[in-house]
C-alpha atoms as a PDB file:
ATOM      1  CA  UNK A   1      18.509 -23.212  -5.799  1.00  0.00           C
ATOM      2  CA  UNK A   2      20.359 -20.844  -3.921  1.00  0.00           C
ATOM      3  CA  UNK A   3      17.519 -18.040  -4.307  1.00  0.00           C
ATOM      4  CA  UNK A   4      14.873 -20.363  -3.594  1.00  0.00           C
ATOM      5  CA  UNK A   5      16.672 -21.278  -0.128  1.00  0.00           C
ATOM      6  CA  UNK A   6      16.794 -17.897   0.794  1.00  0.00           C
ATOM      7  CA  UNK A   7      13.527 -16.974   0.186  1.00  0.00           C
ATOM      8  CA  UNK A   8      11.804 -19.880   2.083  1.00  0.00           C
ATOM      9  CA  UNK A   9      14.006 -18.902   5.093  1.00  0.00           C
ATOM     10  CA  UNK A  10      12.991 -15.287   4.425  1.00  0.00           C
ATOM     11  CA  UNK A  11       9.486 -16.173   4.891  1.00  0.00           C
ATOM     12  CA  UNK A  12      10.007 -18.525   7.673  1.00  0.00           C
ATOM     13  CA  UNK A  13      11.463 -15.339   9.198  1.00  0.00           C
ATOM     14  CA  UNK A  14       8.510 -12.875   8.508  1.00  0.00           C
ATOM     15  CA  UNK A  15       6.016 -15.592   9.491  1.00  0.00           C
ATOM     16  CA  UNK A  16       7.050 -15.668  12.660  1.00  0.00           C
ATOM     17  CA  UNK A  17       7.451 -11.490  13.119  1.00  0.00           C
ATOM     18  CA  UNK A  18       3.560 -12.128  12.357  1.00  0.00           C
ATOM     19  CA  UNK A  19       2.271 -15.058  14.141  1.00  0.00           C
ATOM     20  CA  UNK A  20       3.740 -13.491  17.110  1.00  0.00           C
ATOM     21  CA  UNK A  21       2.288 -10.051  16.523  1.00  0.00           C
ATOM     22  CA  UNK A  22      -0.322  -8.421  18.050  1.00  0.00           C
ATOM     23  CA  UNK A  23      -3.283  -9.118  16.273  1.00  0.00           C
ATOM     24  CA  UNK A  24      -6.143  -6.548  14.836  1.00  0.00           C
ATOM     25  CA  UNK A  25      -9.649  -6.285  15.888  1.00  0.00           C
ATOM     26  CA  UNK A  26     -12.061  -8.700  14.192  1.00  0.00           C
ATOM     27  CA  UNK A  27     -13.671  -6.676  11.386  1.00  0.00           C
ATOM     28  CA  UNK A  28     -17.210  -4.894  12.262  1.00  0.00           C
ATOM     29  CA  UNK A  29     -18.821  -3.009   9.225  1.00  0.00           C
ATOM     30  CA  UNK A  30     -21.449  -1.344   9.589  1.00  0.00           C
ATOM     31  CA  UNK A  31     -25.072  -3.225   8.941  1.00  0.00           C
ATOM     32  CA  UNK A  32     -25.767  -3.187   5.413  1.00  0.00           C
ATOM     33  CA  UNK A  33     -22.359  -3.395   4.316  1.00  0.00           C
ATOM     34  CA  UNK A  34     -21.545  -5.639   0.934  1.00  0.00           C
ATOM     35  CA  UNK A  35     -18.963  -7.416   0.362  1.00  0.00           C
ATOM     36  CA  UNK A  36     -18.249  -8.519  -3.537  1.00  0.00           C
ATOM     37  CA  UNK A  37     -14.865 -10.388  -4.431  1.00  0.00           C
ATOM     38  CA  UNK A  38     -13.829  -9.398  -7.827  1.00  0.00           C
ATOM     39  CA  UNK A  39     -11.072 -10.535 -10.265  1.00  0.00           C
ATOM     40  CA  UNK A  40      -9.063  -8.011 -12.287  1.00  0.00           C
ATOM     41  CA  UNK A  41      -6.838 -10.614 -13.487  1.00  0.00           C
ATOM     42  CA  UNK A  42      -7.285 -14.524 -14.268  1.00  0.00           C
ATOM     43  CA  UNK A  43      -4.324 -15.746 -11.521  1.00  0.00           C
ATOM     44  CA  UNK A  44      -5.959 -16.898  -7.851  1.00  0.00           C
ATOM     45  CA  UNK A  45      -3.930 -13.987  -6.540  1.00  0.00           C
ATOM     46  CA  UNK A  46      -5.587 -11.299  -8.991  1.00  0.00           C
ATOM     47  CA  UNK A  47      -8.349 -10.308  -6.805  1.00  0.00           C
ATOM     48  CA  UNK A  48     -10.008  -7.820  -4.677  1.00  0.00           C
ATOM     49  CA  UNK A  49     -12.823  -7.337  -2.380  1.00  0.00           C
ATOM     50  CA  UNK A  50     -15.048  -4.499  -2.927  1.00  0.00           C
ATOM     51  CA  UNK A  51     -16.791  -3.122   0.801  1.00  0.00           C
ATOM     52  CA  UNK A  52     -19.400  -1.112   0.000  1.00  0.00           C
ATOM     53  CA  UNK A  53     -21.610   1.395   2.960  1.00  0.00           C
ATOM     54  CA  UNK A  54     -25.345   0.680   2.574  1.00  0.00           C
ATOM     55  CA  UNK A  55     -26.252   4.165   0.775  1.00  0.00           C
ATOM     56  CA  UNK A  56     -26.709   4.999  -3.194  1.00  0.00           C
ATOM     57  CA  UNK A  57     -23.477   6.880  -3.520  1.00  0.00           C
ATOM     58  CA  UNK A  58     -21.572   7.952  -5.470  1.00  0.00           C
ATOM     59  CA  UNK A  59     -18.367   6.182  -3.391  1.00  0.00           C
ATOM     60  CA  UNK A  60     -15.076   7.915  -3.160  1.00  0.00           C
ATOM     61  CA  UNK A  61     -12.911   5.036  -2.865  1.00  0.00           C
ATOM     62  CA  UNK A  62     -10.006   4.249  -0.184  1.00  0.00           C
ATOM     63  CA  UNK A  63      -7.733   1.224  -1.676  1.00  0.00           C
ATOM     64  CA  UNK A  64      -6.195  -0.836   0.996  1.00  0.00           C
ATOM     65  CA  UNK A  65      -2.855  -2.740  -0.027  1.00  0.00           C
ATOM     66  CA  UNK A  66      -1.512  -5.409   2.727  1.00  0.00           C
ATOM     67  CA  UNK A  67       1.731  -5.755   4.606  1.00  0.00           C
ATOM     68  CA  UNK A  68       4.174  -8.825   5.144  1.00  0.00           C
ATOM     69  CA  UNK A  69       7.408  -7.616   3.679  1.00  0.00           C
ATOM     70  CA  UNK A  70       5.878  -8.588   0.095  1.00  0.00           C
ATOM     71  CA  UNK A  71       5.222 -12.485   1.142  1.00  0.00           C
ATOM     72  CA  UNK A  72       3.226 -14.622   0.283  1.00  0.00           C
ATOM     73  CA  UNK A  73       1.998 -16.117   3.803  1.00  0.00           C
ATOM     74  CA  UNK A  74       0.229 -12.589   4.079  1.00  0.00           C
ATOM     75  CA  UNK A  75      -2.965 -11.658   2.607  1.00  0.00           C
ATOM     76  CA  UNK A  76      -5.570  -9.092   2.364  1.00  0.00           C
ATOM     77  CA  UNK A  77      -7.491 -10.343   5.160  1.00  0.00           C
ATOM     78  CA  UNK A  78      -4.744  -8.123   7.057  1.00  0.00           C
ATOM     79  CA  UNK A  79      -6.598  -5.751   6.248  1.00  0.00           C
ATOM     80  CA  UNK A  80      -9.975  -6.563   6.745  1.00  0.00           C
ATOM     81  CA  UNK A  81     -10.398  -4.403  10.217  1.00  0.00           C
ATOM     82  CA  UNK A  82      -9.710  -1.261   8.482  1.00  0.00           C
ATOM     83  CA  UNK A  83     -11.931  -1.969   5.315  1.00  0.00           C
ATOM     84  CA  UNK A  84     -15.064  -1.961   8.089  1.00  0.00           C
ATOM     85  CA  UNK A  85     -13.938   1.338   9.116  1.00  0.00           C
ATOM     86  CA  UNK A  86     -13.585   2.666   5.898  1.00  0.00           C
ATOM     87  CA  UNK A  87     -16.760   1.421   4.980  1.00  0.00           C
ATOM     88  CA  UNK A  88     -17.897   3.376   8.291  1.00  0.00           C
ATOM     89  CA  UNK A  89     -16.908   6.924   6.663  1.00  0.00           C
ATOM     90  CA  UNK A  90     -19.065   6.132   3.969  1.00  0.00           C
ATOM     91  CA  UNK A  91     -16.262   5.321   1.163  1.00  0.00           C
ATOM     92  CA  UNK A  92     -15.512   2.330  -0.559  1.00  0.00           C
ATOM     93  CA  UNK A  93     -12.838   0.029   0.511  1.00  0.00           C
ATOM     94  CA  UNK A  94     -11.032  -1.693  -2.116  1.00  0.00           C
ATOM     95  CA  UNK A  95      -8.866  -4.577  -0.127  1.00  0.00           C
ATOM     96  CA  UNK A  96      -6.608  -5.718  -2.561  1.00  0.00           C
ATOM     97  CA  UNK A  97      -4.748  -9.008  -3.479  1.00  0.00           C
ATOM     98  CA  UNK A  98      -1.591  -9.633  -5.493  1.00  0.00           C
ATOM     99  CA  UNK A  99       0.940 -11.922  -6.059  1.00  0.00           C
ATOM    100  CA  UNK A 100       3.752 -12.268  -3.651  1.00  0.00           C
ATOM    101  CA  UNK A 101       7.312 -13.149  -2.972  1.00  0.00           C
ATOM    102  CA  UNK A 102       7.195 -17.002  -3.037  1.00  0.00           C
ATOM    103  CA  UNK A 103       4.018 -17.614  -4.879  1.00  0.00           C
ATOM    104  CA  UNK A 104       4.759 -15.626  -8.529  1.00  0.00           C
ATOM    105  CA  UNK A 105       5.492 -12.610  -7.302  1.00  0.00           C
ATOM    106  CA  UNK A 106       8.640 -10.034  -7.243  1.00  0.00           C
ATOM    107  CA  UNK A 107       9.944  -7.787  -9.884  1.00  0.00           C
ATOM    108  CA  UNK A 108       7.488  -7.398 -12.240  1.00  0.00           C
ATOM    109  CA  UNK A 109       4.354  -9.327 -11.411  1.00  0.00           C
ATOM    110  CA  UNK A 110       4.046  -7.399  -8.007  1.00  0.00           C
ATOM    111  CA  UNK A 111       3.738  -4.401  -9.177  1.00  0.00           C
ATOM    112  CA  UNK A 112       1.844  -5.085 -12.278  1.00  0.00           C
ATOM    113  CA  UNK A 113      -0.801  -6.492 -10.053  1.00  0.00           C
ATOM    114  CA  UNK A 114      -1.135  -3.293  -8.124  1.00  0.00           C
ATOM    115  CA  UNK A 115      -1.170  -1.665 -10.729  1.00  0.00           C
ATOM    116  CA  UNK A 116      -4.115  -3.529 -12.771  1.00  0.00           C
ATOM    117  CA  UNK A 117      -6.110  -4.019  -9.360  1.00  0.00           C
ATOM    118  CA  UNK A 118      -6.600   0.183  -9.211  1.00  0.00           C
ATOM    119  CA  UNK A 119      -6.752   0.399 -12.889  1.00  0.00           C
ATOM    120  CA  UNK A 120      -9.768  -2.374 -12.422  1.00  0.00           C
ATOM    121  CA  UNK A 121     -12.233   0.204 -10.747  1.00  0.00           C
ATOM    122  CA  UNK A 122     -12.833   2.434 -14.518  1.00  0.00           C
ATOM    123  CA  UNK A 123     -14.039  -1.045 -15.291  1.00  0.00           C
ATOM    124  CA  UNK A 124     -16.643  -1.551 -11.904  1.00  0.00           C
ATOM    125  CA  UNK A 125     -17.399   2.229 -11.405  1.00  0.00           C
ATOM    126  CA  UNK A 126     -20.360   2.214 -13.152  1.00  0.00           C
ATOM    127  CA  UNK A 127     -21.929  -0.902 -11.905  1.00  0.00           C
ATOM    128  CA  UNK A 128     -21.360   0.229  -8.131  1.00  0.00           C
ATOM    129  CA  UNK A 129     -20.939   3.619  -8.437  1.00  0.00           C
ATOM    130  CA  UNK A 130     -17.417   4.697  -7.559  1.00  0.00           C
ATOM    131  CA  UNK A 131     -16.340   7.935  -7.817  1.00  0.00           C
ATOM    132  CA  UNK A 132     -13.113   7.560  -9.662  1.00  0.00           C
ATOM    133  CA  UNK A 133     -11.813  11.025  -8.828  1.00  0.00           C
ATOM    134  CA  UNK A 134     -11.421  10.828  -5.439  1.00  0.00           C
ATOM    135  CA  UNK A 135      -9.641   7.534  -5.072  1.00  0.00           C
ATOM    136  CA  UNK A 136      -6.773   6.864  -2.169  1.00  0.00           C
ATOM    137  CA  UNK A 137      -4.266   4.161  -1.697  1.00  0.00           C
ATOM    138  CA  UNK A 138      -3.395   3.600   1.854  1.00  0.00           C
ATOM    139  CA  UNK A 139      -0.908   0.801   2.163  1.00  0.00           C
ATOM    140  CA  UNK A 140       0.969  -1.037   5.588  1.00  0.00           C
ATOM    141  CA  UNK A 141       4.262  -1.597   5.982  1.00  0.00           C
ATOM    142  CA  UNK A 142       4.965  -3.470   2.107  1.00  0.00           C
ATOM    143  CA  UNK A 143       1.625  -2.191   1.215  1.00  0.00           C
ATOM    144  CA  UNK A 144       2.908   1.456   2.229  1.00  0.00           C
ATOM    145  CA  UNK A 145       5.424   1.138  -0.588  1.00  0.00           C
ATOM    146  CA  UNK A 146       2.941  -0.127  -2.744  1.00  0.00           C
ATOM    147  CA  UNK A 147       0.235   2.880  -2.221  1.00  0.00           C
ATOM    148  CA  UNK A 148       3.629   5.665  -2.680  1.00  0.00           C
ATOM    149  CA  UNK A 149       3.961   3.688  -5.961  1.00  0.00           C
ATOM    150  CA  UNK A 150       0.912   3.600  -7.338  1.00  0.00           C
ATOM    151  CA  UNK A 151       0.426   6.957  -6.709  1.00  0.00           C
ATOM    152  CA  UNK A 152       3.871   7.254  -8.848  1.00  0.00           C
ATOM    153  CA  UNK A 153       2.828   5.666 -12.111  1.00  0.00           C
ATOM    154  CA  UNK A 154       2.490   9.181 -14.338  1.00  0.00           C
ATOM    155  CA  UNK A 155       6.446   9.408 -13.607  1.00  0.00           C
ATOM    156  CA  UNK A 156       6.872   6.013 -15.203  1.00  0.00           C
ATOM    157  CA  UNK A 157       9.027   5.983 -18.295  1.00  0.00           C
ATOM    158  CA  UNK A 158       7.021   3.971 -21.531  1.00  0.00           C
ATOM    159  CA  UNK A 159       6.738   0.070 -21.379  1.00  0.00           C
ATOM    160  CA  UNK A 160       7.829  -0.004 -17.725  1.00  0.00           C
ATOM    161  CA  UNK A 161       5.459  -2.224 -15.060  1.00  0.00           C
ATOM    162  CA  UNK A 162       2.381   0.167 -14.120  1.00  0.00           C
ATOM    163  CA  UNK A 163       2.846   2.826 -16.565  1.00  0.00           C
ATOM    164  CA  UNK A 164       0.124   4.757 -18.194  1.00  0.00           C
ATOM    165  CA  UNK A 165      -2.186   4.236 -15.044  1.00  0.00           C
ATOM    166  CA  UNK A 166      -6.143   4.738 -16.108  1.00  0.00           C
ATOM    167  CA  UNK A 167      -7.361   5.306 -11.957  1.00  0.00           C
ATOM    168  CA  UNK A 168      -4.976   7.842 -10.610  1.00  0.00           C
ATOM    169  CA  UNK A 169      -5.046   8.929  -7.182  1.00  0.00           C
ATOM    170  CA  UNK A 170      -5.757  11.892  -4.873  1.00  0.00           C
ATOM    171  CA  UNK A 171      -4.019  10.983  -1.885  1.00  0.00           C
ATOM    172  CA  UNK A 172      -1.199   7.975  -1.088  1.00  0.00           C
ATOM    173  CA  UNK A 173      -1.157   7.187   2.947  1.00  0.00           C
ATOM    174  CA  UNK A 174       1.984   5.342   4.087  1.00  0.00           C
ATOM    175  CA  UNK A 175       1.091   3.615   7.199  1.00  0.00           C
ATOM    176  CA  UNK A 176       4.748   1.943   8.470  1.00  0.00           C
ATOM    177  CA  UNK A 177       6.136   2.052   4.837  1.00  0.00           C
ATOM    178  CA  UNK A 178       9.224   0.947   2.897  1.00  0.00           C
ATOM    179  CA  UNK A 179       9.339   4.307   0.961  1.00  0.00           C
ATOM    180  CA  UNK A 180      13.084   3.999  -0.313  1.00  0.00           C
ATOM    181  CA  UNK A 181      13.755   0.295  -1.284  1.00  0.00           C
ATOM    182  CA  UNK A 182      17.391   1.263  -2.331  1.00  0.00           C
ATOM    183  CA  UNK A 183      18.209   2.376   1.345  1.00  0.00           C
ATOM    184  CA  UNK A 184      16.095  -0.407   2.557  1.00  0.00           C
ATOM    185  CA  UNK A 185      18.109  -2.869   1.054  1.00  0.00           C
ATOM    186  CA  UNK A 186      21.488  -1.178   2.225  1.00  0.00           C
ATOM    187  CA  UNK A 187      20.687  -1.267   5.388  1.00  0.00           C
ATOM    188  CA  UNK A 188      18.961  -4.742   6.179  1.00  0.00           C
ATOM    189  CA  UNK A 189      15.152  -3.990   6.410  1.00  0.00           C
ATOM    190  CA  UNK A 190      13.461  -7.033   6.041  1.00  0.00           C
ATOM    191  CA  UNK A 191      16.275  -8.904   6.087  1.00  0.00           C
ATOM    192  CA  UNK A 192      16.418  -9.269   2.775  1.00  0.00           C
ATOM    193  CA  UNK A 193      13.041  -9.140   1.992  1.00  0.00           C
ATOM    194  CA  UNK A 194      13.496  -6.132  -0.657  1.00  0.00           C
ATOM    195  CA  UNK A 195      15.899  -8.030  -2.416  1.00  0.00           C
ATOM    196  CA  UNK A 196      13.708 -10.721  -2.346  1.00  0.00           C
ATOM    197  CA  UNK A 197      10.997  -8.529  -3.848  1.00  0.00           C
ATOM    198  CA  UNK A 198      13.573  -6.765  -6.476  1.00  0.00           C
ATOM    199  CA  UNK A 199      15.529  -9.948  -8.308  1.00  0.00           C
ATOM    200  CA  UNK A 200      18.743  -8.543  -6.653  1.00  0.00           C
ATOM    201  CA  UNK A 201      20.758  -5.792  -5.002  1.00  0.00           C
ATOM    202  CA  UNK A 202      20.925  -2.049  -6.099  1.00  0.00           C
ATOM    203  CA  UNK A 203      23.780  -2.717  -7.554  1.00  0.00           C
ATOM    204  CA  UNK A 204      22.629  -5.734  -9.642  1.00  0.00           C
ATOM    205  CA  UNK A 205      19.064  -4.442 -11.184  1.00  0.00           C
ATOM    206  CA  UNK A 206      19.742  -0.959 -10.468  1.00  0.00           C
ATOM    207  CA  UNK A 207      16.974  -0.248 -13.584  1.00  0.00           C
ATOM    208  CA  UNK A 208      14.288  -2.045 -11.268  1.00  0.00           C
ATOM    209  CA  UNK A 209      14.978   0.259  -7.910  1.00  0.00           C
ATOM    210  CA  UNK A 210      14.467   3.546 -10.120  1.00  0.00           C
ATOM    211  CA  UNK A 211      11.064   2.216 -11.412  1.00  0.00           C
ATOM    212  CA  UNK A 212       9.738   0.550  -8.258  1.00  0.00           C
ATOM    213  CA  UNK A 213      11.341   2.711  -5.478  1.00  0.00           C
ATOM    214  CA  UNK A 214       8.703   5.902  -4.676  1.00  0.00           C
ATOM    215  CA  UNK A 215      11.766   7.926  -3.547  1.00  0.00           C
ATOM    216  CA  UNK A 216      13.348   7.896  -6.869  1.00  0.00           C
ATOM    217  CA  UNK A 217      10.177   9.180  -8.599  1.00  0.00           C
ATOM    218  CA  UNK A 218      10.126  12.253  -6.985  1.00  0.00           C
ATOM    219  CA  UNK A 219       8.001  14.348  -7.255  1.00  0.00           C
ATOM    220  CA  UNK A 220       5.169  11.930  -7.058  1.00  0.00           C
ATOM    221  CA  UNK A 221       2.676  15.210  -8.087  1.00  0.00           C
ATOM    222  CA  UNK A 222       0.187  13.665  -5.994  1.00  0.00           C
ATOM    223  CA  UNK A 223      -0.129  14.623  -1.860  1.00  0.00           C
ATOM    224  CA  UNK A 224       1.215  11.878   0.186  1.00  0.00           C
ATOM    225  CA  UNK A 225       1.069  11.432   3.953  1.00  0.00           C
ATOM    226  CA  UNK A 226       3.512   9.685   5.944  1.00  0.00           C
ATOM    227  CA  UNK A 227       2.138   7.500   9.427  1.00  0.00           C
ATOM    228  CA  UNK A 228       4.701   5.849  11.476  1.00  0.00           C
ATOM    229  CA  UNK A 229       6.022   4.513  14.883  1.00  0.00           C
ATOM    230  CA  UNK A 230       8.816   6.225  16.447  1.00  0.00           C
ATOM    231  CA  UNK A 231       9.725   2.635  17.696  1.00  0.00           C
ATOM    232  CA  UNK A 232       9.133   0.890  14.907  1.00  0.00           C
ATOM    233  CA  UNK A 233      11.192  -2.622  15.305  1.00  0.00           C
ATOM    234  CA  UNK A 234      10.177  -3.822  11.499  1.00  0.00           C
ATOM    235  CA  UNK A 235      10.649  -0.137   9.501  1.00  0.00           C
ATOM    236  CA  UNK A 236      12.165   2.154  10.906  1.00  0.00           C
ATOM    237  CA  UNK A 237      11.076   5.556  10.982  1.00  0.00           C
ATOM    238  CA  UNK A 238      14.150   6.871   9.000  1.00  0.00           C
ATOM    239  CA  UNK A 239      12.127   5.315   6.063  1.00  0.00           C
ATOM    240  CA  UNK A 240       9.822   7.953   5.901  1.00  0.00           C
ATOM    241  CA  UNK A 241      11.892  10.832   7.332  1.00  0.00           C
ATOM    242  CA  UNK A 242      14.159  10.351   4.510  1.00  0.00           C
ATOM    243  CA  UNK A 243      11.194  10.217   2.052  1.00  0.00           C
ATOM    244  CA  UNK A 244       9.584  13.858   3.679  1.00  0.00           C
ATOM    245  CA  UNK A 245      12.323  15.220   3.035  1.00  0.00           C
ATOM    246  CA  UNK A 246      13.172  14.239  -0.081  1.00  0.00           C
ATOM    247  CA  UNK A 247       9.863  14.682  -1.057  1.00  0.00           C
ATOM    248  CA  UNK A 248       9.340  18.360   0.245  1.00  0.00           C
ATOM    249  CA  UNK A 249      12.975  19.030  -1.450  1.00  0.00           C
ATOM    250  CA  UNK A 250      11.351  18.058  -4.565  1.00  0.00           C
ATOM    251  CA  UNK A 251       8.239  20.458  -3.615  1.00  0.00           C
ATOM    252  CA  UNK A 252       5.749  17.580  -3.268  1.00  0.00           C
ATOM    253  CA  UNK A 253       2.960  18.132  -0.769  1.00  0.00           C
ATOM    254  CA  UNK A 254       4.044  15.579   1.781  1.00  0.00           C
ATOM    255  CA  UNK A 255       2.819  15.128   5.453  1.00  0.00           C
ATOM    256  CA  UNK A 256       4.865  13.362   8.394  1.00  0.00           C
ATOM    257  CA  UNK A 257       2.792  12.276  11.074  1.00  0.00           C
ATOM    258  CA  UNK A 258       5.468  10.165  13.557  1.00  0.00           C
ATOM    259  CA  UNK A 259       3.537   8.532  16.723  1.00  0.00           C
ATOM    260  CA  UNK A 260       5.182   6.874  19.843  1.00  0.00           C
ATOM    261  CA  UNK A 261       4.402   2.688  18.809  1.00  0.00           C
ATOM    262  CA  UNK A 262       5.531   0.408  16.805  1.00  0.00           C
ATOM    263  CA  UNK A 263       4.219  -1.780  13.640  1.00  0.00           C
ATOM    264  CA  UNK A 264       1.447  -3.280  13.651  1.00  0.00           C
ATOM    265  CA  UNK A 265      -0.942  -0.846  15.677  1.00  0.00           C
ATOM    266  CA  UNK A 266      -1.766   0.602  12.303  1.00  0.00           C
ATOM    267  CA  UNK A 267      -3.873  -2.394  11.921  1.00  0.00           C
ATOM    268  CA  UNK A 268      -6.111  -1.576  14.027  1.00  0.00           C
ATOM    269  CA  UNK A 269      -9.072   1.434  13.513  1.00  0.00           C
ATOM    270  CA  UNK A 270      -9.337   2.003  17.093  1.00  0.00           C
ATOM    271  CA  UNK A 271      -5.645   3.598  17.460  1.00  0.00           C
ATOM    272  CA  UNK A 272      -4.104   7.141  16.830  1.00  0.00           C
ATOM    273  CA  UNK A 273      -2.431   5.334  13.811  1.00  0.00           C
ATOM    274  CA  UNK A 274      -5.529   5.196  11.969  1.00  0.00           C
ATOM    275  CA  UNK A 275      -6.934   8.334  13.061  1.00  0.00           C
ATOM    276  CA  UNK A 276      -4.249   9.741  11.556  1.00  0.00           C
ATOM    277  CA  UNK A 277      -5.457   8.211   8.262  1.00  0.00           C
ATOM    278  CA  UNK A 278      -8.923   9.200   8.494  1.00  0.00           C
ATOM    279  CA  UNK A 279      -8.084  12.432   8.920  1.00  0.00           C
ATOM    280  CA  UNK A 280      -5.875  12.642   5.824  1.00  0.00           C
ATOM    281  CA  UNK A 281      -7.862  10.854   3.572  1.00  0.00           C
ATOM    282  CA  UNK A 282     -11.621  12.857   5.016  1.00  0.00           C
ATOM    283  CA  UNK A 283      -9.351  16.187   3.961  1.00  0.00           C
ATOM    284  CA  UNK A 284      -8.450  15.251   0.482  1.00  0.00           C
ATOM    285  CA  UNK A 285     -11.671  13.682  -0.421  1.00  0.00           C
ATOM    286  CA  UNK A 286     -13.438  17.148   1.181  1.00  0.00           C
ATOM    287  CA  UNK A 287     -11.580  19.377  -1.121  1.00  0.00           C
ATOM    288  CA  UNK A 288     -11.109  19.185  -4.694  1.00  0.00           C
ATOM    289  CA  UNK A 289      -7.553  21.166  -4.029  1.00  0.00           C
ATOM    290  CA  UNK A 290      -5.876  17.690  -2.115  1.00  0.00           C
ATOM    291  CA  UNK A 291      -4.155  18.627   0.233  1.00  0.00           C
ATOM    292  CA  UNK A 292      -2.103  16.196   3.140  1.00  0.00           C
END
């Protein structure tokens, strides 16, 4: 009872961080764009939507995971703005869904989900030709976590949630992200939201924070990139300062890219946030040697 309190006042909390936020620009793909919801799993949260430019291909693909401190009042429609741009590169946008905090998400089923969702494209490449080996995950805020762990999964041990990934990726793009969920929870981010996410404290399920933290699978082997607001209210920036340098200590290829705003202009294609993105994400798909 006592967990179940906590997490509806947890997401009472979040929902109003984003109710009163600054919202994102309706989305505006380009004419001819599709737009095809598919399931990878049989739950109502096991879904993506697959944005597509109007050309033959083949698509290098750009998954986008959504924010919300891992709740479920959240969804991929968060997203939705930046999928249109994507779409405007000419890549594939992959808007994901998954199950959250407070509607059968958390330690496992969270991460499982991500997991299965990229694993889902071997299945769809052929029928909309994807070009499976130049794939990105470019996650906000929660989703930022997510697309540092997926690109993670090889350092997985056996058995554990998301191991043995099928789609792996180029390039992960951390746009606000929670990038060390042990320090995250130590110091209050989310108010409580990562132990929310997690079952418990570091202390408690300390198994679970060194197979779903990013920072404690160092060296990801994969080139990351780092996005985020020097004023940052919601993550601070110390999230992904500490992860650079952990991550060039471990002799990743890593990228910092800190901006003057805050947390939710990343939602929006038309700032320096997402330019920042593009940019990444145009130089790894250019170059068969990634690089951030």
């Amino acid at each position: 009872m006592r967990v179940l309190l906590v997490i509806g006042a947890l997401l009472l909390v979040f929902g109003l961080m984003y109710v009163l936020r600054p919202g994102p620009p309706a989305a505006d793909p380009p004419p001819g764009t599709t737009r095809t919801v598919l399931a990878y799993g049989s739950g109502p949260d096991q879904h993506g939507e697959l944005w597509l430019p109007d050309s033959d291909g083949p698509f290098p693909v750009v998954v986008l995971i959504h924010g919300g401190f891992w709740g479920s009042q959240y969804g991929a429609d968060l997203m939705d703005a930046l999928a249109a741009d994507v779409v405007r590169q000419g890549w594939a946008a992959w808007n994901i869904e998954y199950r959250r905090v407070g509607a059968g998400g958390g330690w496992p089923a969270t991460f499982e989900d991500n997991a299965a969702a990229v694993d889902h494209l071997a299945a769809i490449a052929g029928r909309f030709n994807l070009d499976l080996d130049q794939v990105a995950t470019v996650g906000h805020s929660a989703g930022g976590h997510l697309a540092l762990w997926l690109a993670s999964r090889t350092k997985l041990p056996d058995g554990a949630p998301g191991a043995d990934p099928v789609v792996r990726p180029v390039l992960a793009v951390s746009q606000a992200g929670v990038a060390d969920l042990r320090a995250a929870a130590s110091n209050g981010v989310g108010s409580g939201a990562v132990q929310a996410l997690m079952g418990g404290d570091p202390t408690d399920v300390p198994e679970r924070y060194e197979m779903g933290s990013p920072t404690e699978l160092l060296p990801l082997g994969v080139p990351s990139v780092l996005v985020h607001g020097e004023s940052d209210p919601l993550v601070p920036i110390d999230q992904s300062r500490g992860f650079f340098r952990d991550a060039q200590a471990a002799g990743d290829e890593v990228r910092l890219v800190p901006l003057p705003g805050g947390h939710f202009e990343h939602l929006d294609p038309g700032t320096p946030e997402w330019a920042a993105v593009i940019e990444a994400v145009t130089l790894a798909f250019a170059s068969p040697e990634t690089s951030p």
